[in-house]
PDB file of N, CA and C in Angstrom:
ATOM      1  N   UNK A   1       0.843   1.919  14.509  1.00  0.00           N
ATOM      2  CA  UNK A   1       0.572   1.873  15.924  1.00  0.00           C
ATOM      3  C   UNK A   1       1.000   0.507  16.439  1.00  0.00           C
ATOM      4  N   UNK A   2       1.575   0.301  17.403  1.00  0.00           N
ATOM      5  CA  UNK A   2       2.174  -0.535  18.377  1.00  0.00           C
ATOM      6  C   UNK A   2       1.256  -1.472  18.954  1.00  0.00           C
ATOM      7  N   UNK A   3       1.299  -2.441  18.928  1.00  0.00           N
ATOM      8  CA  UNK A   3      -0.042  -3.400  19.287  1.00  0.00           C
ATOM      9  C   UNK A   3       0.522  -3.685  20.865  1.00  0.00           C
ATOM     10  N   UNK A   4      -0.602  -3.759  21.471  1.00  0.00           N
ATOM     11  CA  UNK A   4      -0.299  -3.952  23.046  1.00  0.00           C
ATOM     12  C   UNK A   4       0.400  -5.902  23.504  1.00  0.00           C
ATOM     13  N   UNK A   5       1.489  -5.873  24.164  1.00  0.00           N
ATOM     14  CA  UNK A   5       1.679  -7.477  24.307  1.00  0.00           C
ATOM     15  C   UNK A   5       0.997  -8.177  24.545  1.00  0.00           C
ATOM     16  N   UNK A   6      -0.084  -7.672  24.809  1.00  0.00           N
ATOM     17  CA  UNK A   6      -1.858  -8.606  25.340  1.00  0.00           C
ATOM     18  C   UNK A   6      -2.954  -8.254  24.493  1.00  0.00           C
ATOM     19  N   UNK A   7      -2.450  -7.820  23.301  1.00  0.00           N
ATOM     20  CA  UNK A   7      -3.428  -8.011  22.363  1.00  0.00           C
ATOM     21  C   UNK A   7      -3.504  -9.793  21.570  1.00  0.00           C
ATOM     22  N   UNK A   8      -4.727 -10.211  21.395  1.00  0.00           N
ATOM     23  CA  UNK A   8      -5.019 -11.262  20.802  1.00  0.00           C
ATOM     24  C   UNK A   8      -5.847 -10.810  19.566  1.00  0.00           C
ATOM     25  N   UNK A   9      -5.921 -11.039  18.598  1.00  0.00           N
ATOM     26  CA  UNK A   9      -6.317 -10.962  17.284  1.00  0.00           C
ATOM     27  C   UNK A   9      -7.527 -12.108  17.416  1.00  0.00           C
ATOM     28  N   UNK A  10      -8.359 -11.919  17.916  1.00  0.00           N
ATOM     29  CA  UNK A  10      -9.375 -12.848  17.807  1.00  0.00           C
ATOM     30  C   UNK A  10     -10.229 -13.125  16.612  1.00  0.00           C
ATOM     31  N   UNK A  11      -9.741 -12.867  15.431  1.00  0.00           N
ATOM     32  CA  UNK A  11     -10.514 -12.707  14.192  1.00  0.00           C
ATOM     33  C   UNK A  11      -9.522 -13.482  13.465  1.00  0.00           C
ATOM     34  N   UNK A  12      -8.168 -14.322  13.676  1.00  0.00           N
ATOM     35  CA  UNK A  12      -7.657 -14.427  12.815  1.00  0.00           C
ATOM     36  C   UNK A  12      -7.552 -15.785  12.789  1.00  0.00           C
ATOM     37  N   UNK A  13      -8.648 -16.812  12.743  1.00  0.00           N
ATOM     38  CA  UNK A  13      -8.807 -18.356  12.621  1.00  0.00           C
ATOM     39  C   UNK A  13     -10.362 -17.811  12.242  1.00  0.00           C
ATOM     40  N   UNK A  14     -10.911 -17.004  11.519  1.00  0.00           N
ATOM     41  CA  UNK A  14     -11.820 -16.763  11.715  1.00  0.00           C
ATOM     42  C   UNK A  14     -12.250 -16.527   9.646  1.00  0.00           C
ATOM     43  N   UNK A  15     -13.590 -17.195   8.820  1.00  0.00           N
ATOM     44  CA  UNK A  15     -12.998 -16.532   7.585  1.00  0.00           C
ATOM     45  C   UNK A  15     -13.760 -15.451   7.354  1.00  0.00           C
ATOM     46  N   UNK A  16     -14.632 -14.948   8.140  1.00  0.00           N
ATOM     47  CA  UNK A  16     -15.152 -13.651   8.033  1.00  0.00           C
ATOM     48  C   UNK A  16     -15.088 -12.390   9.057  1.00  0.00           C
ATOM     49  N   UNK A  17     -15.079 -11.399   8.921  1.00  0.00           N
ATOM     50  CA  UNK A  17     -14.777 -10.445  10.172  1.00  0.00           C
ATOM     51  C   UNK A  17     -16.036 -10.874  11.662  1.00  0.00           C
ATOM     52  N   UNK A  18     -15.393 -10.326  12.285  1.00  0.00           N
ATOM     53  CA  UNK A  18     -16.309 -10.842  13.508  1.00  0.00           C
ATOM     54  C   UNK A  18     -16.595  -9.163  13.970  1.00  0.00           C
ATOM     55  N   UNK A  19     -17.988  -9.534  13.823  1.00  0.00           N
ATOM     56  CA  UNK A  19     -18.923  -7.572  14.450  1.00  0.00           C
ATOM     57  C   UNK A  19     -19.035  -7.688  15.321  1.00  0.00           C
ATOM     58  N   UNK A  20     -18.672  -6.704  16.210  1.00  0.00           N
ATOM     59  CA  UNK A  20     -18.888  -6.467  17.633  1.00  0.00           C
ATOM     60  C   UNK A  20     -19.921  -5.632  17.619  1.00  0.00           C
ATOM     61  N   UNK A  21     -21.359  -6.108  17.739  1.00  0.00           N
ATOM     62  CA  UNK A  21     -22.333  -5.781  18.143  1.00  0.00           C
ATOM     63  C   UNK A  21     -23.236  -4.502  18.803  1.00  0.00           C
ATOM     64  N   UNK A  22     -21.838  -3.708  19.115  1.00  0.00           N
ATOM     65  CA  UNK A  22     -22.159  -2.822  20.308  1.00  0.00           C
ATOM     66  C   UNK A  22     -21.754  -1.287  19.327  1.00  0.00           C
ATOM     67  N   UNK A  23     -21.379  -1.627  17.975  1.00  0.00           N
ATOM     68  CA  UNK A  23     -20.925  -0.610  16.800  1.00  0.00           C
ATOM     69  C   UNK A  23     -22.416  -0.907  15.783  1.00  0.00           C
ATOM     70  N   UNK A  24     -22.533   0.864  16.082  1.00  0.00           N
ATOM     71  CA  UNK A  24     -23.692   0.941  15.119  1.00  0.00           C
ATOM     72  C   UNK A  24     -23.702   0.644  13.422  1.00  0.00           C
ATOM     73  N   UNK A  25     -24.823  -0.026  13.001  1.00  0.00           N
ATOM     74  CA  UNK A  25     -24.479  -0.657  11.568  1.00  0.00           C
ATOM     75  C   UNK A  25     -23.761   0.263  10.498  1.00  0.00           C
ATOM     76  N   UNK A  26     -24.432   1.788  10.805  1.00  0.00           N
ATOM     77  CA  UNK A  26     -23.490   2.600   9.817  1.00  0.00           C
ATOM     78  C   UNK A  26     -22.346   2.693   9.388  1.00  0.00           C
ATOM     79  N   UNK A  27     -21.150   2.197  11.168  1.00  0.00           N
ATOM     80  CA  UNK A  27     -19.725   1.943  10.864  1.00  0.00           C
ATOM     81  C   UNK A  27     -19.296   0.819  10.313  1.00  0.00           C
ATOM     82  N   UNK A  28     -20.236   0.147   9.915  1.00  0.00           N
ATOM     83  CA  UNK A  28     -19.678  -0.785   9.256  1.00  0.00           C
ATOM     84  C   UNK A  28     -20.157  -1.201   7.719  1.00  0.00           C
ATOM     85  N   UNK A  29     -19.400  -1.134   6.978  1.00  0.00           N
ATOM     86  CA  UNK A  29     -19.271  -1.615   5.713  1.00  0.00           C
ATOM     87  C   UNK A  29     -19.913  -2.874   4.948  1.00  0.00           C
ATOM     88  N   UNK A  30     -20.099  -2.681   3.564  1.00  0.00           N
ATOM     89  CA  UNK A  30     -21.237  -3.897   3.334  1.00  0.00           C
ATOM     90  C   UNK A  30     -19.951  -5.168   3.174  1.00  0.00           C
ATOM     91  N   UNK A  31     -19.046  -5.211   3.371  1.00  0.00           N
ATOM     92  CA  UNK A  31     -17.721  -5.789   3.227  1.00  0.00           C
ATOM     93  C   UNK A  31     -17.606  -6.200   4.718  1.00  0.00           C
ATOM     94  N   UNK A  32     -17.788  -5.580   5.706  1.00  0.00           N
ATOM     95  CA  UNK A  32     -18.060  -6.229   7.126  1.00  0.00           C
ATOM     96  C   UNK A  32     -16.685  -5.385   8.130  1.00  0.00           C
ATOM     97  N   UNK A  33     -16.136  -4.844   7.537  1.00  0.00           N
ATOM     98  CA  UNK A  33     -15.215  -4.138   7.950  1.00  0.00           C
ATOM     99  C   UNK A  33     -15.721  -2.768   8.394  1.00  0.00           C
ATOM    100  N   UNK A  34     -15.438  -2.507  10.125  1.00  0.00           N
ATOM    101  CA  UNK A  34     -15.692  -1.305  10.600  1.00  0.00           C
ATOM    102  C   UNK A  34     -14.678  -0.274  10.466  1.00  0.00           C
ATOM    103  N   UNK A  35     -14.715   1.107  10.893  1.00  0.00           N
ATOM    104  CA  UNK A  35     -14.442   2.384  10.400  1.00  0.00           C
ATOM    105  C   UNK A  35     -13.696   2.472  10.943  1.00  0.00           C
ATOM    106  N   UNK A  36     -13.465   1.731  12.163  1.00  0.00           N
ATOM    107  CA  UNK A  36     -12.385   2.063  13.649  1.00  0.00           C
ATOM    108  C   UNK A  36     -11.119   1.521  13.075  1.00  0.00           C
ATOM    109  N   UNK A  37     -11.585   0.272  13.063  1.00  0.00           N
ATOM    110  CA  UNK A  37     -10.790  -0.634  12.765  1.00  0.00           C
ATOM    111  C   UNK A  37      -9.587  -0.409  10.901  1.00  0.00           C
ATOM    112  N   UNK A  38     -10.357   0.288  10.475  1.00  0.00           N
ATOM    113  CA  UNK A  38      -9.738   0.732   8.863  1.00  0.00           C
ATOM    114  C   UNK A  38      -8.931   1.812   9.484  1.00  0.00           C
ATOM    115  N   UNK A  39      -9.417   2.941  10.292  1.00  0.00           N
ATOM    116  CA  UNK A  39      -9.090   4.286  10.813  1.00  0.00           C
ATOM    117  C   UNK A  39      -7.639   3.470  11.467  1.00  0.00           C
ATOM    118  N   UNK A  40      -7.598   2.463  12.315  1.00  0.00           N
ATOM    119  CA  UNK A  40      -6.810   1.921  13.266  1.00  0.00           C
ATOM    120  C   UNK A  40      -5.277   1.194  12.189  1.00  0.00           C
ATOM    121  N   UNK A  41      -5.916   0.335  11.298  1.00  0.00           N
ATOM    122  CA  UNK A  41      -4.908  -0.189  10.108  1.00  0.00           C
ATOM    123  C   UNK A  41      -3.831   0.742   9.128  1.00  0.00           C
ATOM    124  N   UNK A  42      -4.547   1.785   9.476  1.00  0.00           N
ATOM    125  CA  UNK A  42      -3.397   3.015   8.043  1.00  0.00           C
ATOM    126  C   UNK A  42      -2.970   4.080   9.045  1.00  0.00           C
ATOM    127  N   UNK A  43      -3.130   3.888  10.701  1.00  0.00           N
ATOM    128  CA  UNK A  43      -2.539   4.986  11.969  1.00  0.00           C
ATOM    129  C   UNK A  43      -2.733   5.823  11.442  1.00  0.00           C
ATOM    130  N   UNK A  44      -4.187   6.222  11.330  1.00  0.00           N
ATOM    131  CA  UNK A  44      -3.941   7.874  10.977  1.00  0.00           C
ATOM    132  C   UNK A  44      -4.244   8.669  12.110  1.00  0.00           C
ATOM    133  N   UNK A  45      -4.087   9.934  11.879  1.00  0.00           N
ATOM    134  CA  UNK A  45      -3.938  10.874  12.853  1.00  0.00           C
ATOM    135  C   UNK A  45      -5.550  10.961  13.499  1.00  0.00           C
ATOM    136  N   UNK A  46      -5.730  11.855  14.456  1.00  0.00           N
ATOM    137  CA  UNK A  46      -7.109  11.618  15.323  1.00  0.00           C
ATOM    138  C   UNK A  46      -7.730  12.346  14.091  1.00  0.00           C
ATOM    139  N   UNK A  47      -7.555  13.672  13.555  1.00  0.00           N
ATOM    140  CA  UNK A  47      -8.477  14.369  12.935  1.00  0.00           C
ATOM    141  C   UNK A  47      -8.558  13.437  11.453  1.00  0.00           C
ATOM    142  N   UNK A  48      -7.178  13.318  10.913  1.00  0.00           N
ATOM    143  CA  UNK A  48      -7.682  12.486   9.603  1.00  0.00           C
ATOM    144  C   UNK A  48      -8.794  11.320   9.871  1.00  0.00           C
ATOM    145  N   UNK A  49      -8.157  10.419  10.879  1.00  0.00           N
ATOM    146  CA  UNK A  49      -9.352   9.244  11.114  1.00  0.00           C
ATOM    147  C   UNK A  49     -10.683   9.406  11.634  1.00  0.00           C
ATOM    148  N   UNK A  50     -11.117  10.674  11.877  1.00  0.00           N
ATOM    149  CA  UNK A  50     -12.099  11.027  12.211  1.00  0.00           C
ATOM    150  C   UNK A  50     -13.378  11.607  11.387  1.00  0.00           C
ATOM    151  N   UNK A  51     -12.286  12.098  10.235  1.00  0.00           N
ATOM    152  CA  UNK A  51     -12.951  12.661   8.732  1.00  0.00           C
ATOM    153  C   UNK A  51     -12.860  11.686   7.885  1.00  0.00           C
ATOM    154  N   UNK A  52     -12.332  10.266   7.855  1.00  0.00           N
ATOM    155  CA  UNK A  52     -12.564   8.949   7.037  1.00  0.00           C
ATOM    156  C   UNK A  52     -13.457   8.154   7.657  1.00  0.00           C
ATOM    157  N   UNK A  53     -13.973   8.315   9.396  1.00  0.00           N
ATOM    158  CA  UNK A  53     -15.336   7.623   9.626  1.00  0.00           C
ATOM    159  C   UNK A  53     -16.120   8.409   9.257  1.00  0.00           C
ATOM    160  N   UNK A  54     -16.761  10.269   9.493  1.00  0.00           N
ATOM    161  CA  UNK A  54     -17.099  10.865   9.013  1.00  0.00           C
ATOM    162  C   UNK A  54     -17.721  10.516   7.634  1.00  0.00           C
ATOM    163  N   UNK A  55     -16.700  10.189   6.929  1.00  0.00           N
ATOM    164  CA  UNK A  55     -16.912  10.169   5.232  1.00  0.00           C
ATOM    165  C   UNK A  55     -17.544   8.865   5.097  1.00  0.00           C
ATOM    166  N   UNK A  56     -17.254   7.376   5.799  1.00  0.00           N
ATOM    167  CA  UNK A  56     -17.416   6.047   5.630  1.00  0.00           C
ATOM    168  C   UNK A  56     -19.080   6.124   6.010  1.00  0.00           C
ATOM    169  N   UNK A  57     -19.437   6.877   7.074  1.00  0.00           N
ATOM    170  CA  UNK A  57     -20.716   6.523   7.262  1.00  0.00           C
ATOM    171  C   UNK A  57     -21.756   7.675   6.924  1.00  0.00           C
ATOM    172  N   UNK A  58     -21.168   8.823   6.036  1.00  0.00           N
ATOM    173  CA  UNK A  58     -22.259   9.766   5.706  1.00  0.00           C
ATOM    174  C   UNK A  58     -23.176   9.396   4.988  1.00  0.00           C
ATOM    175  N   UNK A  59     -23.104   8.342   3.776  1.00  0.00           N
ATOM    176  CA  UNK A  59     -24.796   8.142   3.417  1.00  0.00           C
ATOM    177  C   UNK A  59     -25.378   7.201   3.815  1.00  0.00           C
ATOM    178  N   UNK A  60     -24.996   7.034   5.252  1.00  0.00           N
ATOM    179  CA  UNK A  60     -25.673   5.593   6.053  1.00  0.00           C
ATOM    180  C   UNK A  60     -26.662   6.154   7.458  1.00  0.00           C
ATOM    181  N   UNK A  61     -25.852   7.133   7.813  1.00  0.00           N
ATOM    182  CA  UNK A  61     -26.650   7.695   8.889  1.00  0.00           C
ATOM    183  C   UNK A  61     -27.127   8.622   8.768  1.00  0.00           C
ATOM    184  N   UNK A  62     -27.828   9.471   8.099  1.00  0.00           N
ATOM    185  CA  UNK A  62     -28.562  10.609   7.890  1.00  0.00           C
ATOM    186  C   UNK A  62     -29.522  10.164   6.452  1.00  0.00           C
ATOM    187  N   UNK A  63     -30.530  10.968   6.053  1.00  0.00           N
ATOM    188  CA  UNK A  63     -30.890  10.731   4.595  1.00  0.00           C
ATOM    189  C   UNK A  63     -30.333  11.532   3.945  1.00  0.00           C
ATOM    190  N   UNK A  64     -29.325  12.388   4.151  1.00  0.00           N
ATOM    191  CA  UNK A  64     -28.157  12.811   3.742  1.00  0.00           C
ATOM    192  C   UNK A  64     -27.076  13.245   3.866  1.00  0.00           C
ATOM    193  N   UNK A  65     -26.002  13.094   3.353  1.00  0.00           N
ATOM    194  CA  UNK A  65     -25.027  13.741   3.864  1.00  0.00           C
ATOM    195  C   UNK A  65     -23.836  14.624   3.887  1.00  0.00           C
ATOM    196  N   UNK A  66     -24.933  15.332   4.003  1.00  0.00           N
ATOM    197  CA  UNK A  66     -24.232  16.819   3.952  1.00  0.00           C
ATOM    198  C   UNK A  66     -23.583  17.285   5.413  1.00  0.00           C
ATOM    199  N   UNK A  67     -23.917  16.707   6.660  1.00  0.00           N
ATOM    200  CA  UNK A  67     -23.655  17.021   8.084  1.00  0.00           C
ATOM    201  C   UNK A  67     -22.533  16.424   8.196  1.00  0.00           C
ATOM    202  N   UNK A  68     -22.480  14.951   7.615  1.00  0.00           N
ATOM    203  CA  UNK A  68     -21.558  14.072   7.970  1.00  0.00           C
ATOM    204  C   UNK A  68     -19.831  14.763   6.925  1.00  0.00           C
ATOM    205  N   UNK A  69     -20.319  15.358   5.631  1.00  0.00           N
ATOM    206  CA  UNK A  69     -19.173  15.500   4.795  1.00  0.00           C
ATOM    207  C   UNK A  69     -18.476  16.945   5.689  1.00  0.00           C
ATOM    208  N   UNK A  70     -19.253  17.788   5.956  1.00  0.00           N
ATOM    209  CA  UNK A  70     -19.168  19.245   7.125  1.00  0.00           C
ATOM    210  C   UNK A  70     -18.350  18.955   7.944  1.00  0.00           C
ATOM    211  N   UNK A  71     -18.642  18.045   8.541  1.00  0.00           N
ATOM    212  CA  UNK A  71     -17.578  17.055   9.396  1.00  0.00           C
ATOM    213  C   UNK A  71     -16.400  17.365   9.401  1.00  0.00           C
ATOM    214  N   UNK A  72     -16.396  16.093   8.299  1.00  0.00           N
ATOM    215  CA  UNK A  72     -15.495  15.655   7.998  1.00  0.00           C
ATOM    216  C   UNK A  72     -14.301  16.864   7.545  1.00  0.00           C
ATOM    217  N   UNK A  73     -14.879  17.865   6.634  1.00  0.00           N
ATOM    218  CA  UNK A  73     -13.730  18.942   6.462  1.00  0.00           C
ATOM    219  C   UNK A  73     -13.537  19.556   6.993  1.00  0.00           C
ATOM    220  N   UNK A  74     -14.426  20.040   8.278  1.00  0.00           N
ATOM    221  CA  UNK A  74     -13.712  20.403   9.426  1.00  0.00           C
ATOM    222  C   UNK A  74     -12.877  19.771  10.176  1.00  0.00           C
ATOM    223  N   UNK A  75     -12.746  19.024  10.122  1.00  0.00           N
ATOM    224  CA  UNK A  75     -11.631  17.827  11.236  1.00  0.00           C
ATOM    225  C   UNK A  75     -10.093  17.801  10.115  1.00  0.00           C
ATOM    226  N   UNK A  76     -10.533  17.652   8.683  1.00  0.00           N
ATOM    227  CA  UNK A  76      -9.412  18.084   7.663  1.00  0.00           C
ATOM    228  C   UNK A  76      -8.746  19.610   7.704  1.00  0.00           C
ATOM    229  N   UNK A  77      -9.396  20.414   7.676  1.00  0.00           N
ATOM    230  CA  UNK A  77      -9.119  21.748   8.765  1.00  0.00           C
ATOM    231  C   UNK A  77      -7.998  21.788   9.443  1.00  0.00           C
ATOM    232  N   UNK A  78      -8.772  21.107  10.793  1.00  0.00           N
ATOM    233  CA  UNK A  78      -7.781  21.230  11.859  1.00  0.00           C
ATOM    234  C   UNK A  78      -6.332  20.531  11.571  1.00  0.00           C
ATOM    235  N   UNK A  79      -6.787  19.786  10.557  1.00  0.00           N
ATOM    236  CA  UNK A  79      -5.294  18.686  10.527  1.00  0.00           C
ATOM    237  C   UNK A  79      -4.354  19.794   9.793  1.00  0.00           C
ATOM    238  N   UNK A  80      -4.812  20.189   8.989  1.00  0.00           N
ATOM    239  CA  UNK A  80      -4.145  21.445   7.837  1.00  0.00           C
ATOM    240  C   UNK A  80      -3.596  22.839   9.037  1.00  0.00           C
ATOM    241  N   UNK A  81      -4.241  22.946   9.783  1.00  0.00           N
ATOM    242  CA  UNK A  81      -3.681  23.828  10.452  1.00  0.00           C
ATOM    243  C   UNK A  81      -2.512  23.546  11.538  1.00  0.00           C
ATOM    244  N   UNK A  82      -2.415  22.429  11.960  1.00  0.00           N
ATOM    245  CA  UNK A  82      -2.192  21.034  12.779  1.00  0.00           C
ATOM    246  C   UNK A  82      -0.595  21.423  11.877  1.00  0.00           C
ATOM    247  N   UNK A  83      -0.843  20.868  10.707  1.00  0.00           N
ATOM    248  CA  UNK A  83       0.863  20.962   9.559  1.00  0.00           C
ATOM    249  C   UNK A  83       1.094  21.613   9.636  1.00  0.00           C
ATOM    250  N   UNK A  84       0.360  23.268   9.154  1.00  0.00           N
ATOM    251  CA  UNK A  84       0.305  24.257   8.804  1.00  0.00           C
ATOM    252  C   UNK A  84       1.832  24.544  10.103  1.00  0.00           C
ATOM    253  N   UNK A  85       1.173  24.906  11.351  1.00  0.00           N
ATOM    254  CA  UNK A  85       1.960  25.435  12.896  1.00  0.00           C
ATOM    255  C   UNK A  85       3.141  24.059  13.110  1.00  0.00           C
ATOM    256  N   UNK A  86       3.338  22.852  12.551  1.00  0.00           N
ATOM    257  CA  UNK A  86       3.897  22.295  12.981  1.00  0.00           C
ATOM    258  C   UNK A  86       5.469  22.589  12.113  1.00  0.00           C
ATOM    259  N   UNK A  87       5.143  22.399  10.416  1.00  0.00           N
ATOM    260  CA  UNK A  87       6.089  22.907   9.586  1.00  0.00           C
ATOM    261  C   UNK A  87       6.317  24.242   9.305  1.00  0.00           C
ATOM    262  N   UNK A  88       5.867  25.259  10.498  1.00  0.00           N
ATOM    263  CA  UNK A  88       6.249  26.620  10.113  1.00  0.00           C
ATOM    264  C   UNK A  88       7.152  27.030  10.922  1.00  0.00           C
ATOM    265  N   UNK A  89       7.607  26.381  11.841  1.00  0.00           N
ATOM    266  CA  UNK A  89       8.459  26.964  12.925  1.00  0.00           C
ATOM    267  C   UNK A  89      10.068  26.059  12.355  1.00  0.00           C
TER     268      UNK A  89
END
């Protein structure tokens, strides 16, 4: 993904990640790295990156997670069907 000409990297004089406060603790990692931001680094597609936050915060936000993994393979699903109609024509 294409970084905007007015993006500033405000983390990068910085030696630990900087949390933006306003992201619930689940998305973020005991490493300090949020879900968006990982989802945002490897451009993945909406449904893949949606089933790797899915997956990043299922045993953080529930006392289990079974809702969060449900999710997640539904959104893998759609991506499969997503290929499926895109490489069939």
């Amino acid at each position: 993904m294409k970084k905007s000409k007015y993006f500033y990297d405000y983390t990068r004089n910085t030696d630990s990640p900087v949390v933006d406060e306003r992201v619930p603790n689940y998305y973020i990692g005991n490493n300090g790295y949020e879900a968006r931001k990982v989802v945002s680094g490897f451009d993945l597609t909406y449904n893949v990156g949606t089933a790797v936050t899915y997956l990043l915060r299922s045993s953080r936000k529930h006392t289990t997670p079974n809702e969060c993994i449900r999710k997640a393979i539904a959104h893998l699903q759609f991506e499969l069907e997503k290929l499926d109609e895109q490489y069939s024509k």
